[in-house]
Each structure stands twice: as structure tokens, then as C-alpha cells.
C-alpha atoms as a PDB file:
ATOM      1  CA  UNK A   1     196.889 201.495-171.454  1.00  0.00           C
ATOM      2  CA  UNK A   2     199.994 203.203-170.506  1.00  0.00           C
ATOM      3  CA  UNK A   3     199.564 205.088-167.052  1.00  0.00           C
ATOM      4  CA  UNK A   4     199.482 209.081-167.265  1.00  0.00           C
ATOM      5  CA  UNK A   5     203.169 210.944-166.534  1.00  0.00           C
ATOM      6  CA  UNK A   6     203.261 212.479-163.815  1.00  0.00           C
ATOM      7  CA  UNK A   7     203.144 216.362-163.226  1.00  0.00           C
ATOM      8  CA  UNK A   8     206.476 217.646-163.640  1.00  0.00           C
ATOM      9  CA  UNK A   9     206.680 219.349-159.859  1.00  0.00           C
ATOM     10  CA  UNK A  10     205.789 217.318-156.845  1.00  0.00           C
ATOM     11  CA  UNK A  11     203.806 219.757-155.237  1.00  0.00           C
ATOM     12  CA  UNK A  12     204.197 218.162-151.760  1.00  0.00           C
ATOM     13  CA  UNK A  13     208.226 218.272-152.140  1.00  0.00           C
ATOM     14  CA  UNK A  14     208.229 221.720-152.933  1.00  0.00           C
ATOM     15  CA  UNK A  15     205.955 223.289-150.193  1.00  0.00           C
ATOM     16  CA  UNK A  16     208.400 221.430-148.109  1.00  0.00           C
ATOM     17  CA  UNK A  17     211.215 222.758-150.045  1.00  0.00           C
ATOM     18  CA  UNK A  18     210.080 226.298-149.427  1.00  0.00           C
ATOM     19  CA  UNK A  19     208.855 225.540-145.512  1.00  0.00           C
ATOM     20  CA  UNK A  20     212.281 224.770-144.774  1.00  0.00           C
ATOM     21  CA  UNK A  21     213.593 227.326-146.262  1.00  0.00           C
ATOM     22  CA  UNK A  22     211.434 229.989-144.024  1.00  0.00           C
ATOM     23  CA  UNK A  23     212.272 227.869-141.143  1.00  0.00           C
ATOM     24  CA  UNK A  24     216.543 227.915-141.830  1.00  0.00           C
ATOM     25  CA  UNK A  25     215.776 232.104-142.273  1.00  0.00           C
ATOM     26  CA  UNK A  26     219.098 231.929-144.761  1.00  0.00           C
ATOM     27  CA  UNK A  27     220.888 234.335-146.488  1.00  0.00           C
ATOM     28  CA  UNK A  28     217.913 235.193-149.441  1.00  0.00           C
ATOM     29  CA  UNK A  29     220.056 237.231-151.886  1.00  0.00           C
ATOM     30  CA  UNK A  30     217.965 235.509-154.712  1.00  0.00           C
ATOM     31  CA  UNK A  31     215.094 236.664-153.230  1.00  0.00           C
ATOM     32  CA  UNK A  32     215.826 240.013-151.887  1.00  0.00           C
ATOM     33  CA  UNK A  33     217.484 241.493-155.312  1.00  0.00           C
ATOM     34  CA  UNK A  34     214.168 240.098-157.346  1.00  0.00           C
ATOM     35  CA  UNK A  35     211.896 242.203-154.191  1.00  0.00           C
ATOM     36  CA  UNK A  36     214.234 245.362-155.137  1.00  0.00           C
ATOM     37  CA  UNK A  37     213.773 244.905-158.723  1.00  0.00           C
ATOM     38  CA  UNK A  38     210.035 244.697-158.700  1.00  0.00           C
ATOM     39  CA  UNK A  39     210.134 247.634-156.288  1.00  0.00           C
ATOM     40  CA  UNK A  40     211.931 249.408-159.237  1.00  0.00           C
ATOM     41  CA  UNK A  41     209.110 248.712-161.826  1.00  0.00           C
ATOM     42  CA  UNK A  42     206.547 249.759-159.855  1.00  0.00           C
ATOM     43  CA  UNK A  43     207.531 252.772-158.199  1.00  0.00           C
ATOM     44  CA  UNK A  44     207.933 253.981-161.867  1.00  0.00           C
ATOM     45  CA  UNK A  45     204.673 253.285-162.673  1.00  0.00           C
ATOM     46  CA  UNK A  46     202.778 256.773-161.889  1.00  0.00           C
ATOM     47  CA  UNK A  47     199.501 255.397-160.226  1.00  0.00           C
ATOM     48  CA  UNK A  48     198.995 254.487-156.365  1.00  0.00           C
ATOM     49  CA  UNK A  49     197.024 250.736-156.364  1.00  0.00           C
ATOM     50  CA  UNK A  50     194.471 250.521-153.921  1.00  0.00           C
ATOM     51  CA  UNK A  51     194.212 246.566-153.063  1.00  0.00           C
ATOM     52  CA  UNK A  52     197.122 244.558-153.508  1.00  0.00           C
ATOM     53  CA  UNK A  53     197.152 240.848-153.725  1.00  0.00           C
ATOM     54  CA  UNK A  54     201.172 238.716-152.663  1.00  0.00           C
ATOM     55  CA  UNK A  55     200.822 235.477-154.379  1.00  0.00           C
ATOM     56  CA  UNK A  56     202.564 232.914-152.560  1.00  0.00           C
ATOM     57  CA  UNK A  57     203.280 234.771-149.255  1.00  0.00           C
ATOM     58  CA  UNK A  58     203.457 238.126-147.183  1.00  0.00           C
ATOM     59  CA  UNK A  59     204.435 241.185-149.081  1.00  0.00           C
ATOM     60  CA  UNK A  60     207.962 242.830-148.132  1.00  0.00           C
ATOM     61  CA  UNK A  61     208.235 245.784-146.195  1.00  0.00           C
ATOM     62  CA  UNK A  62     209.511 247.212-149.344  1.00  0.00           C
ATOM     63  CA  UNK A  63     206.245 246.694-151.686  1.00  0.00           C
ATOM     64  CA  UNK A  64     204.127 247.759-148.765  1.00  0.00           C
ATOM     65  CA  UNK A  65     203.819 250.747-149.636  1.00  0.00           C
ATOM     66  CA  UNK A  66     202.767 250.521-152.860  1.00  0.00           C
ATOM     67  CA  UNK A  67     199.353 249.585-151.754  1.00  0.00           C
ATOM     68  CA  UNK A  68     196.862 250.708-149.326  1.00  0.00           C
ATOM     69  CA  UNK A  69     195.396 247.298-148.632  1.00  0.00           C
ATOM     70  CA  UNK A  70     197.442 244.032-148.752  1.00  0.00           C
ATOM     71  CA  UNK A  71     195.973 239.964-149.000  1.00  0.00           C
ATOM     72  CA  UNK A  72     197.359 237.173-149.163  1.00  0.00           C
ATOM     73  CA  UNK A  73     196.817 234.304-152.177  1.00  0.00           C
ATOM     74  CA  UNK A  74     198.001 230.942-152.885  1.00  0.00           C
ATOM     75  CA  UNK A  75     197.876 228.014-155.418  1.00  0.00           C
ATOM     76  CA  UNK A  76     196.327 224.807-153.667  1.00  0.00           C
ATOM     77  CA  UNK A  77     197.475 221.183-154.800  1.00  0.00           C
ATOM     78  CA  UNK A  78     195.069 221.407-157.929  1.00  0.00           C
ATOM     79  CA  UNK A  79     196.915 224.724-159.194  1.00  0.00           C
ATOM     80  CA  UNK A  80     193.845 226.608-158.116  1.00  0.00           C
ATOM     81  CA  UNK A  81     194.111 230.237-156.887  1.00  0.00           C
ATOM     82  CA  UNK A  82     191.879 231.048-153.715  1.00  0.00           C
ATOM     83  CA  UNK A  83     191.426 234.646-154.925  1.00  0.00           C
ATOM     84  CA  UNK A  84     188.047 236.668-155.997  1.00  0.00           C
ATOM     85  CA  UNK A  85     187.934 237.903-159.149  1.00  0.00           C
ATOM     86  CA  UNK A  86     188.438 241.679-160.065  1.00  0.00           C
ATOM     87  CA  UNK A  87     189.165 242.218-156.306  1.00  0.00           C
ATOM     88  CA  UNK A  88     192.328 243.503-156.949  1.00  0.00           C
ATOM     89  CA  UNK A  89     194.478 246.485-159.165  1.00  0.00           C
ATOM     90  CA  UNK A  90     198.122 244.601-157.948  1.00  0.00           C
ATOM     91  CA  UNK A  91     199.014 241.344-157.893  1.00  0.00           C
ATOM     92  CA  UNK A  92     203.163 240.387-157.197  1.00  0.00           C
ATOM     93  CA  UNK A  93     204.941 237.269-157.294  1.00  0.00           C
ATOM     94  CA  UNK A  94     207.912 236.640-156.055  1.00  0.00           C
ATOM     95  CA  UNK A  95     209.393 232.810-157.238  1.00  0.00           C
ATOM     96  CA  UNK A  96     205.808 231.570-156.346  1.00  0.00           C
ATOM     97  CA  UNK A  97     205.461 230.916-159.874  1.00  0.00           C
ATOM     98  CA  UNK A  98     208.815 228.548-159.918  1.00  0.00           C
ATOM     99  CA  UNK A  99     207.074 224.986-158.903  1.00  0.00           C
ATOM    100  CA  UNK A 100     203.740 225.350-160.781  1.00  0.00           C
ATOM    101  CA  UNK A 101     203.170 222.506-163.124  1.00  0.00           C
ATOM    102  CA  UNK A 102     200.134 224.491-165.943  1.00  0.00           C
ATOM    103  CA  UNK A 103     202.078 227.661-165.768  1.00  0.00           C
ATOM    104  CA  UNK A 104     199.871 229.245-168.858  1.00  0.00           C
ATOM    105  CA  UNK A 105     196.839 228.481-166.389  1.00  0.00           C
ATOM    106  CA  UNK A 106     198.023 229.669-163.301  1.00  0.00           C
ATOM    107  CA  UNK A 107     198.534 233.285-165.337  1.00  0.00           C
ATOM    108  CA  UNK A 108     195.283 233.545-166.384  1.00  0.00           C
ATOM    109  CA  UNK A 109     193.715 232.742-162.937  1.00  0.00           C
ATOM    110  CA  UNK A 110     195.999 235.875-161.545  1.00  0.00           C
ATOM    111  CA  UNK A 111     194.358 237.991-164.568  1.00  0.00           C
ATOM    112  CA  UNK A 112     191.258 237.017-163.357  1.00  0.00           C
ATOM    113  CA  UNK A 113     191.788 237.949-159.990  1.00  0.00           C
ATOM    114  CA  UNK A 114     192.800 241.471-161.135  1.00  0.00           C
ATOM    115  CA  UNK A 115     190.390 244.566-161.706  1.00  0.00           C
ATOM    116  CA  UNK A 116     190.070 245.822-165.672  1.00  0.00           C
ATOM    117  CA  UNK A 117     193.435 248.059-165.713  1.00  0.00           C
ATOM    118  CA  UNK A 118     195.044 245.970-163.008  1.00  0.00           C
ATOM    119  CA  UNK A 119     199.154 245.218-162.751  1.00  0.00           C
ATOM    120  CA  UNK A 120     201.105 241.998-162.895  1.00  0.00           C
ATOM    121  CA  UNK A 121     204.332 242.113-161.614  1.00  0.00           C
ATOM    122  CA  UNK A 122     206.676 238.777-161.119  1.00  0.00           C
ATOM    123  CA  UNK A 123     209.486 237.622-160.399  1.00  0.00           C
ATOM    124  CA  UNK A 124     210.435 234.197-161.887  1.00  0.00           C
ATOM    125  CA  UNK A 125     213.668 232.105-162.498  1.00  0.00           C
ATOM    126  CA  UNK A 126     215.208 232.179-166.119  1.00  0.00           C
ATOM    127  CA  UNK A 127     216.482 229.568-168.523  1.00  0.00           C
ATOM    128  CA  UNK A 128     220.610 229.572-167.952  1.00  0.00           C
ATOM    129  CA  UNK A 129     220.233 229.567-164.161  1.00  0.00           C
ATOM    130  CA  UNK A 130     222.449 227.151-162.608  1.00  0.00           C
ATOM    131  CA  UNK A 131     223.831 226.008-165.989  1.00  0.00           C
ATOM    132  CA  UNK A 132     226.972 225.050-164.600  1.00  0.00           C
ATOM    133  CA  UNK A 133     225.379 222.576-162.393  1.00  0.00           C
ATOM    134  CA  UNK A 134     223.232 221.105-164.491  1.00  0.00           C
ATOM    135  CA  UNK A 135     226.110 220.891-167.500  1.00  0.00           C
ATOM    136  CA  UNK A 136     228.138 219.229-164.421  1.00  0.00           C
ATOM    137  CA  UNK A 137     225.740 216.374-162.958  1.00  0.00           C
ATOM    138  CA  UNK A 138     224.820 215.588-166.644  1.00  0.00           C
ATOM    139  CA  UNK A 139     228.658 214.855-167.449  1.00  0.00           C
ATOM    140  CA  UNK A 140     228.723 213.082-163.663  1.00  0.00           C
ATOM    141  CA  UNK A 141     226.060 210.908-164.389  1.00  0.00           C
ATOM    142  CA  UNK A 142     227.311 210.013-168.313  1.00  0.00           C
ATOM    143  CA  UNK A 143     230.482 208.819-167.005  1.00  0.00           C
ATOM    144  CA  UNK A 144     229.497 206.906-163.953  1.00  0.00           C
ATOM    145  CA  UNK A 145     226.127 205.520-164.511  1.00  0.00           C
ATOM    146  CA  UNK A 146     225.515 206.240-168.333  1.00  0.00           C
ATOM    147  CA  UNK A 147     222.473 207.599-168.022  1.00  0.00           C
ATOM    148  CA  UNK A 148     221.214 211.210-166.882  1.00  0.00           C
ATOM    149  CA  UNK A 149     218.249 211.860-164.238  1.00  0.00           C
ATOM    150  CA  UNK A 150     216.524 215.106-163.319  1.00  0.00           C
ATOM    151  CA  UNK A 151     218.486 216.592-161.085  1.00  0.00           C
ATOM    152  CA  UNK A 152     218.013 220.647-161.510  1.00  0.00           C
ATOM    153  CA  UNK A 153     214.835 222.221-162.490  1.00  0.00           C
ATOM    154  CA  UNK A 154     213.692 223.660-166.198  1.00  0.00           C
ATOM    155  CA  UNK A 155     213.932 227.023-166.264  1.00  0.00           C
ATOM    156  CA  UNK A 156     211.684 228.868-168.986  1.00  0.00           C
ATOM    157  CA  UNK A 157     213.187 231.066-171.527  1.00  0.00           C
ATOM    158  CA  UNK A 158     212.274 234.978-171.153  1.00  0.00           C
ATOM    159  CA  UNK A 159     211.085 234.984-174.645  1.00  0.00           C
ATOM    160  CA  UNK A 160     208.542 232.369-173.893  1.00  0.00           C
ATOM    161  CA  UNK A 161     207.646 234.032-170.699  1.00  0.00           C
ATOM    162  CA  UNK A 162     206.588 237.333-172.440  1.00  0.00           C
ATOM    163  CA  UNK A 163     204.695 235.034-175.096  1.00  0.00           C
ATOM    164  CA  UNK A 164     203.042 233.053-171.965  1.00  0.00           C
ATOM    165  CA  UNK A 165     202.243 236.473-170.144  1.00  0.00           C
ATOM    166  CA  UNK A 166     200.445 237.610-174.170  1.00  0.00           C
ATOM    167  CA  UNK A 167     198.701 234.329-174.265  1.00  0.00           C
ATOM    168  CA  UNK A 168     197.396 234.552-170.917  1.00  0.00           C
ATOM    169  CA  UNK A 169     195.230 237.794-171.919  1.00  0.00           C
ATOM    170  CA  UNK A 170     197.401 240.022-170.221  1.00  0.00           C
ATOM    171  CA  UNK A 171     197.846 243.883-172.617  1.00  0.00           C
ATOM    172  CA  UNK A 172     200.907 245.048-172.843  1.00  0.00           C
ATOM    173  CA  UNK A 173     202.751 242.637-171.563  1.00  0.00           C
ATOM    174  CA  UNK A 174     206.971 242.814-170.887  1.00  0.00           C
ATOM    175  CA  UNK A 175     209.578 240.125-169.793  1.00  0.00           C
ATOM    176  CA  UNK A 176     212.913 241.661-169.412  1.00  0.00           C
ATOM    177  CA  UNK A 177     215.993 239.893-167.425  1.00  0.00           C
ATOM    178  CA  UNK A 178     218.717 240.415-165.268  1.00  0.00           C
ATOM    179  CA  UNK A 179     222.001 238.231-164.606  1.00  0.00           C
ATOM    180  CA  UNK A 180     224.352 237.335-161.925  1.00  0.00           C
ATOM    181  CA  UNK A 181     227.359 235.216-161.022  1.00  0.00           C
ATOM    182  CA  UNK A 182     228.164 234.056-157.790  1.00  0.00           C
ATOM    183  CA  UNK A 183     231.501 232.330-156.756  1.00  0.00           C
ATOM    184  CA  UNK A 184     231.564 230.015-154.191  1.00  0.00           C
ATOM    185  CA  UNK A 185     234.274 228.418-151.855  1.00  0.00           C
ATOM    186  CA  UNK A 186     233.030 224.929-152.555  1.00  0.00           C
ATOM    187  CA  UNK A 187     229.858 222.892-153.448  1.00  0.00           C
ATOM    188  CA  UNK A 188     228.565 222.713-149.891  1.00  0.00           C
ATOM    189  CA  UNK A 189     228.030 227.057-149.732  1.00  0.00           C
ATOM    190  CA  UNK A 190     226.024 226.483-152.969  1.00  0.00           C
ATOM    191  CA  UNK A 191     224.052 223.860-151.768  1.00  0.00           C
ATOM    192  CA  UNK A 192     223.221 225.828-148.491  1.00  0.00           C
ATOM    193  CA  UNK A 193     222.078 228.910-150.722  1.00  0.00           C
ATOM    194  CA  UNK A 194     219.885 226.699-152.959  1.00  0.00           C
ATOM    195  CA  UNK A 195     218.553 225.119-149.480  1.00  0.00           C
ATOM    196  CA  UNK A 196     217.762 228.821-148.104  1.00  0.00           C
ATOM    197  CA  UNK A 197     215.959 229.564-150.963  1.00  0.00           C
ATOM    198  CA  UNK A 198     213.927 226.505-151.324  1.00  0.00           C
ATOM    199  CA  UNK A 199     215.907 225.868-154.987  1.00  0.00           C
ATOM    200  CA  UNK A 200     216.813 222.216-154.362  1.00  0.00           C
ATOM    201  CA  UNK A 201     215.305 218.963-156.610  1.00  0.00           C
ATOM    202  CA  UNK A 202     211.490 219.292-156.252  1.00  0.00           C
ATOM    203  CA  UNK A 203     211.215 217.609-159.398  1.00  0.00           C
ATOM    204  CA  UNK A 204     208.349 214.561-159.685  1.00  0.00           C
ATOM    205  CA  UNK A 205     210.634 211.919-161.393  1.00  0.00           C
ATOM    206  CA  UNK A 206     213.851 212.823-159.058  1.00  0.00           C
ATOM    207  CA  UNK A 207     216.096 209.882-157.967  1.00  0.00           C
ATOM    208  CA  UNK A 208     214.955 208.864-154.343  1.00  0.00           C
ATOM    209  CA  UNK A 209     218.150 207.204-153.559  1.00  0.00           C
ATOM    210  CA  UNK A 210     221.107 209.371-152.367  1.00  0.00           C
ATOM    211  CA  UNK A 211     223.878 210.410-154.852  1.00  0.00           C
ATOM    212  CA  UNK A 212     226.496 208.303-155.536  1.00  0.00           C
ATOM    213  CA  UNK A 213     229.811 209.173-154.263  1.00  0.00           C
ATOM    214  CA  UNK A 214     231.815 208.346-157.725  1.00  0.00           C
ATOM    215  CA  UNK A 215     229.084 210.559-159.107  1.00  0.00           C
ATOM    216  CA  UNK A 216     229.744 213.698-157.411  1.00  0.00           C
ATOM    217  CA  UNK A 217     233.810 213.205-156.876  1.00  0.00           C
ATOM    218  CA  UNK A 218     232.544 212.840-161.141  1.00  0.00           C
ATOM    219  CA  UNK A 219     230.368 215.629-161.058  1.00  0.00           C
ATOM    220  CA  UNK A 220     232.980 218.006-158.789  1.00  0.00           C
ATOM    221  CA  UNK A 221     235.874 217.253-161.030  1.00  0.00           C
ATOM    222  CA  UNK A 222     234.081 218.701-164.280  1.00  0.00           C
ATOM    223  CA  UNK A 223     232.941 222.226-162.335  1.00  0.00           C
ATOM    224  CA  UNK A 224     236.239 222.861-161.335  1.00  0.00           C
ATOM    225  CA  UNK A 225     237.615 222.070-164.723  1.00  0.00           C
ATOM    226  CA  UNK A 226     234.639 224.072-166.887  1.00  0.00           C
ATOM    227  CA  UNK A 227     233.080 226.482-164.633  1.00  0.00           C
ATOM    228  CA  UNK A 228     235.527 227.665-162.212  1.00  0.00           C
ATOM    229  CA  UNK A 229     238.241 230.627-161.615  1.00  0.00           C
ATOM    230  CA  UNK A 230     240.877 230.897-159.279  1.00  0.00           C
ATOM    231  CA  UNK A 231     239.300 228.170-157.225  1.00  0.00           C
ATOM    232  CA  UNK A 232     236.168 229.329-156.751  1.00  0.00           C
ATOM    233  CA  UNK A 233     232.868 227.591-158.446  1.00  0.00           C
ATOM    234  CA  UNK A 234     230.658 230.095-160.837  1.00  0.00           C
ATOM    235  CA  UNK A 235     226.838 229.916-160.475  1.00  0.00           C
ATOM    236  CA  UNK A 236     224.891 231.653-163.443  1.00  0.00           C
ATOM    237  CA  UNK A 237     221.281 233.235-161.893  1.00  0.00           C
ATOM    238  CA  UNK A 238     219.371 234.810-163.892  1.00  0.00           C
ATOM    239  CA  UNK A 239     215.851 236.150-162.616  1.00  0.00           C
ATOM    240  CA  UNK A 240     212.858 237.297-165.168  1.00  0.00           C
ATOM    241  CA  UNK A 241     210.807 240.102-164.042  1.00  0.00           C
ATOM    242  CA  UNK A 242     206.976 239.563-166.036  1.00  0.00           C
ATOM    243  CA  UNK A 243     205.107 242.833-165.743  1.00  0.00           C
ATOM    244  CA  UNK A 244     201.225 242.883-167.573  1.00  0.00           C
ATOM    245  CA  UNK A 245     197.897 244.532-167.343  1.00  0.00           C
ATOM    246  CA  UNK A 246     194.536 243.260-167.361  1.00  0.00           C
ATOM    247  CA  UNK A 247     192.831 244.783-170.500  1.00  0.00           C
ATOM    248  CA  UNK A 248     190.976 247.752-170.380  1.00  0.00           C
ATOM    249  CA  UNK A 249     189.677 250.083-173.276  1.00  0.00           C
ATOM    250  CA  UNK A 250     191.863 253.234-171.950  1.00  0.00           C
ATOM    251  CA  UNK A 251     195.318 250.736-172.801  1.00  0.00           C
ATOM    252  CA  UNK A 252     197.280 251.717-175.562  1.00  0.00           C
ATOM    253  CA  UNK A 253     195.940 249.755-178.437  1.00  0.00           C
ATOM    254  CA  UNK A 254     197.667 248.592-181.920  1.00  0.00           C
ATOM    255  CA  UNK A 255     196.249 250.576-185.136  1.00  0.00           C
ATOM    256  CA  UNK A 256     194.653 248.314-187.471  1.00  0.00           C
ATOM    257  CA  UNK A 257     196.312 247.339-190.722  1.00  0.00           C
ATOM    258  CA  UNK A 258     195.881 249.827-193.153  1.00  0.00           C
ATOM    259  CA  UNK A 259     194.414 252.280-190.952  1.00  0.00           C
ATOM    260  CA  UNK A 260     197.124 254.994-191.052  1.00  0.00           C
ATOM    261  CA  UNK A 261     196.684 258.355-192.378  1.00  0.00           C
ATOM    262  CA  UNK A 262     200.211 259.199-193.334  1.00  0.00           C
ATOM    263  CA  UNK A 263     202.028 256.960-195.743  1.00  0.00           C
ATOM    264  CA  UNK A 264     205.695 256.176-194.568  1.00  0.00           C
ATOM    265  CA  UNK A 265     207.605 257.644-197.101  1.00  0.00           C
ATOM    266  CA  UNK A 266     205.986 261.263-196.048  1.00  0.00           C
ATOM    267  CA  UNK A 267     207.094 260.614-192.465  1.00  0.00           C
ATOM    268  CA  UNK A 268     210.524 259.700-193.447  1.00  0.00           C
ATOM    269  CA  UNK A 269     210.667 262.676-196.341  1.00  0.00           C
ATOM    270  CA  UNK A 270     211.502 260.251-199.495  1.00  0.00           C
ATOM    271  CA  UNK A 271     210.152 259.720-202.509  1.00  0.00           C
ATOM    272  CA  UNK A 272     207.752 256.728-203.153  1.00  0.00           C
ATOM    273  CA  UNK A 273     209.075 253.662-205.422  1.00  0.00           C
ATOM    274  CA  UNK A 274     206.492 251.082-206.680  1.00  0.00           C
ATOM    275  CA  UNK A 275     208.085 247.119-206.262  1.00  0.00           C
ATOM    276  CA  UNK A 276     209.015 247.314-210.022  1.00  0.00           C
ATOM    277  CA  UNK A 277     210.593 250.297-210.179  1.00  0.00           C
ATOM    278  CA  UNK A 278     212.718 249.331-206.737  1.00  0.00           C
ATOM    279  CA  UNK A 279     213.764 245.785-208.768  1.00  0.00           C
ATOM    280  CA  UNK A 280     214.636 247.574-212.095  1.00  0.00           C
ATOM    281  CA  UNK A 281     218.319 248.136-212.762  1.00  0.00           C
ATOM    282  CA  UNK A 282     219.403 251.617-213.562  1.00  0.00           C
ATOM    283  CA  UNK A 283     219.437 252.723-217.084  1.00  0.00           C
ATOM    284  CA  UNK A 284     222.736 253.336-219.499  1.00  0.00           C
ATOM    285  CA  UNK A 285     222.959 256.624-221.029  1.00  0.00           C
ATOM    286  CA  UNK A 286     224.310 255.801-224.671  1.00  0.00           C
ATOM    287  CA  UNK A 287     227.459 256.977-225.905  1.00  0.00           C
END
């Protein structure tokens, strides 16, 4: 029998990933504009929550406020949540959603967690972040070792976010996205900032063995030739905010088919054409 793949994360890698991260205390742009954004969406939502849950660490000063009552939640090894169910009317996510393997899962635990009528907000990497790199390590690799390896993480599309979020239970649910390009000096500022943020290879079936140096002199000379300007290498980021509610029979619901009262050409003020009549060509007046 052919042995089982592995997960796609390493869930040991990343926690260390992210613990080193805390520990260099970097410059967290990444981090701070998707705290700022969330903090956007939910100051325009009209309602004060009452128990907030941060999923994957502290809450910011800035989201504070939002709640009266703050815990903390986390995903264990097994992609479990150690969270109560219905304890809670906010639950926020900042990137803690970036390494987790059954992502489909892990939102409906967070449902569960949530009181009927309770918000979702997140905050989740998109799918054209760091394009340039991985465009660049896959031409690298081709030309010095004919092969490519994992070397940047997927990234999930914000279409099939929103269609995870629906599939997950959540009612009205809402994936929108916001881009950014950052130019840096040279390859080593990028790799600090993907350091600081706890970004770098946390993949399962990542090469072990350091890069080869004809690799990334390989690797280097297509960035500069593809994705730079004026000497300075672009970085694409592009960060999903997920926003849903836990159902509740006081949502906005969808009308039925065929239960509406007015027929659309009334609303719009025209007259009413059966499919024939629409097809028909127009008749010749004789001469």
C-alpha cells in the first residue's frame, strides 16, 4: 500500500516560524495594516459584542475595544479549537488561519464557537502574494536542477474563500481584498520581513538541504529581470479580509423562488413579452 501524503503544513515548523517571529519583534506591516482593516469592518458594524474570542493570539490594543470581555483560542496539532461552543458573539483572526492544513474544518469549529448572530472577522493571505518569488525560484530551480520544489506557500483565491466561509454554515458571508507592493533594496530586506512575520517555508514536503548557490545567483537574476524597477525588487501582498455570521432567524434571508408579489416588468415600468413573441422578427407592412 502506498503510505498516506503528508499534511500540507508542518505544524511543528510553523509554530516555530511564528515563535520566532514574536521573539525578533520585527517590523509587522503585514500584520498591522490587516489589524487596521478589520478594525474598519467592525467599527462599522452598529452593535457592541459582549465576549470576544482572538484566535491564534492576544487581541490588539486596537480591537480591544470592540469587546467587553476578551479570550484567547488556539488550534492544537490535530486542528482542534480549545473553545466552548456559543460562548462567544466575536471571533477575529489575524493570519492564524495561514498554516492550517483542513481549512473548511477549522471554519466551522470557529462557527461553532460563536453565539446564534455571532461575527467572523479574518484576516488571511490571498492567492498572488509573493508571485514574484514564487515565478522566480520556479525559473531558478528549472534551469539549475530541472525540477521545481515547494518553496513558497499556496495562497487561496478570495473567491474560494467566500465559497469556504458559505460552506462552512456561516450567513451572509463576504471576502473582499486589498493589494500592496513593496520594493525592496535587495533579497535579504525581503527575507527579513517574511522572517518577522513568520512567512518563511513551513511547508511539509520543503527541501531540508540549504539552497544552492547557482540556484539563487539563478533565481536573483530572473527578479531583477521580470519583477523589478529602478533597482528595487517588487513584492505583490495581497491580504483577504473573511467577515460571516453564525445563522440566526432575525438575518436577512433569500425569498424563495417564485415567491414575489410584484412581477419584474411592473418594477421596471415595461410591458410584458412572452419567449415567442421576444424571438419573433418584426412584421413587414406591405406596399
Amino acid at each position: 500500500m502506498n503510505a498516506p501524503r503528508p499534511p500540507l503544513f508542518d505544524f511543528r515548523t510553523a509554530r516555530m516560524r511564528q515563535d520566532r517571529a514574536r521573539r525578533l519583534n520585527g517590523d509587522r506591516f503585514l500584520e498591522q495594516a490587516a489589524v487596521e482593516g478589520l478594525t474598519d469592518r467592525l467599527q462599522a458594524v452598529t452593535r457592541h459584542f459582549s465576549a470576544g474570542v482572538m484566535i491564534g493570539g492576544t487581541a490588539p490594543p486596537e480591537l480591544k475595544t470592540l469587546a467587553a470581555n476578551w479570550s484567547e483560542a488556539d488550534f492544537n496539532a490535530q486542528e482542534i479549537l480549545g473553545a466552548e461552543e456559543e460562548k462567544f458573539d466575536l471571533a477575529v483572526s489575524v493570519f492564524s488561519l495561514q498554516a492550517i492544513n483542513d481549512l473548511p474544518g477549522a471554519l466551522v469549529q470557529i462557527r461553532r464557537v460563536l453565539k446564534p448572530d455571532g461575527l467572523f472577522v479574518a484576516a488571511i493571505l490571498g492567492g498572488i502574494t509573493l508571485t514574484e518569488l514564487r515565478q522566480s525560484f520556479a525559473a531558478g530551480e528549472s534551469e539549475t536542477t530541472g525540477g521545481i520544489s515547494p518553496r513558497i506557500s499556496p495562497f487561496a483565491d478570495v473567491r474560494d474563500l467566500g465559497g469556504l466561509l458559505q460552506r462552512a454554515g456561516f450567513a451572509l458571508p463576504v471576502a473582499d481584498v486589498e493589494r500592496s507592493l513593496v520594493r525592496y533594496g535587495d533579497f535579504a530586506a525581503m527575507v527579513r520581513d517574511l522572517r518577522a512575520h513568520g512567512l518563511t517555508n513551513a511547508l511539509s514536503e520543503r527541501r531540508k538541504r540549504f539552497l544552492r548557490r547557482d540556484t539563487l545567483a539563478a533565481m536573483l537574476a530572473h527578479y531583477r529581470v521580470h519583477h523589478a524597477e529602478a533597482g528595487k525588487l517588487n513584492a505583490t501582498f495581497e491580504i483577504v479580509y473573511l467577515t460571516g455570521w453564525a445563522p440566526h432567524q432575525s438575518q436577512q434571508q433569500p425569498l424563495k423562488p417564485g415567491s414575489a408579489r410584484t412581477r419584474l416588468a411592473e418594477a421596471l415600468g415595461t410591458i410584458e413579452h412572452s419567449a415567442n413573441e421576444a424571438t419573433a422578427p418584426p412584421k413587414r407592412s406591405g406596399h
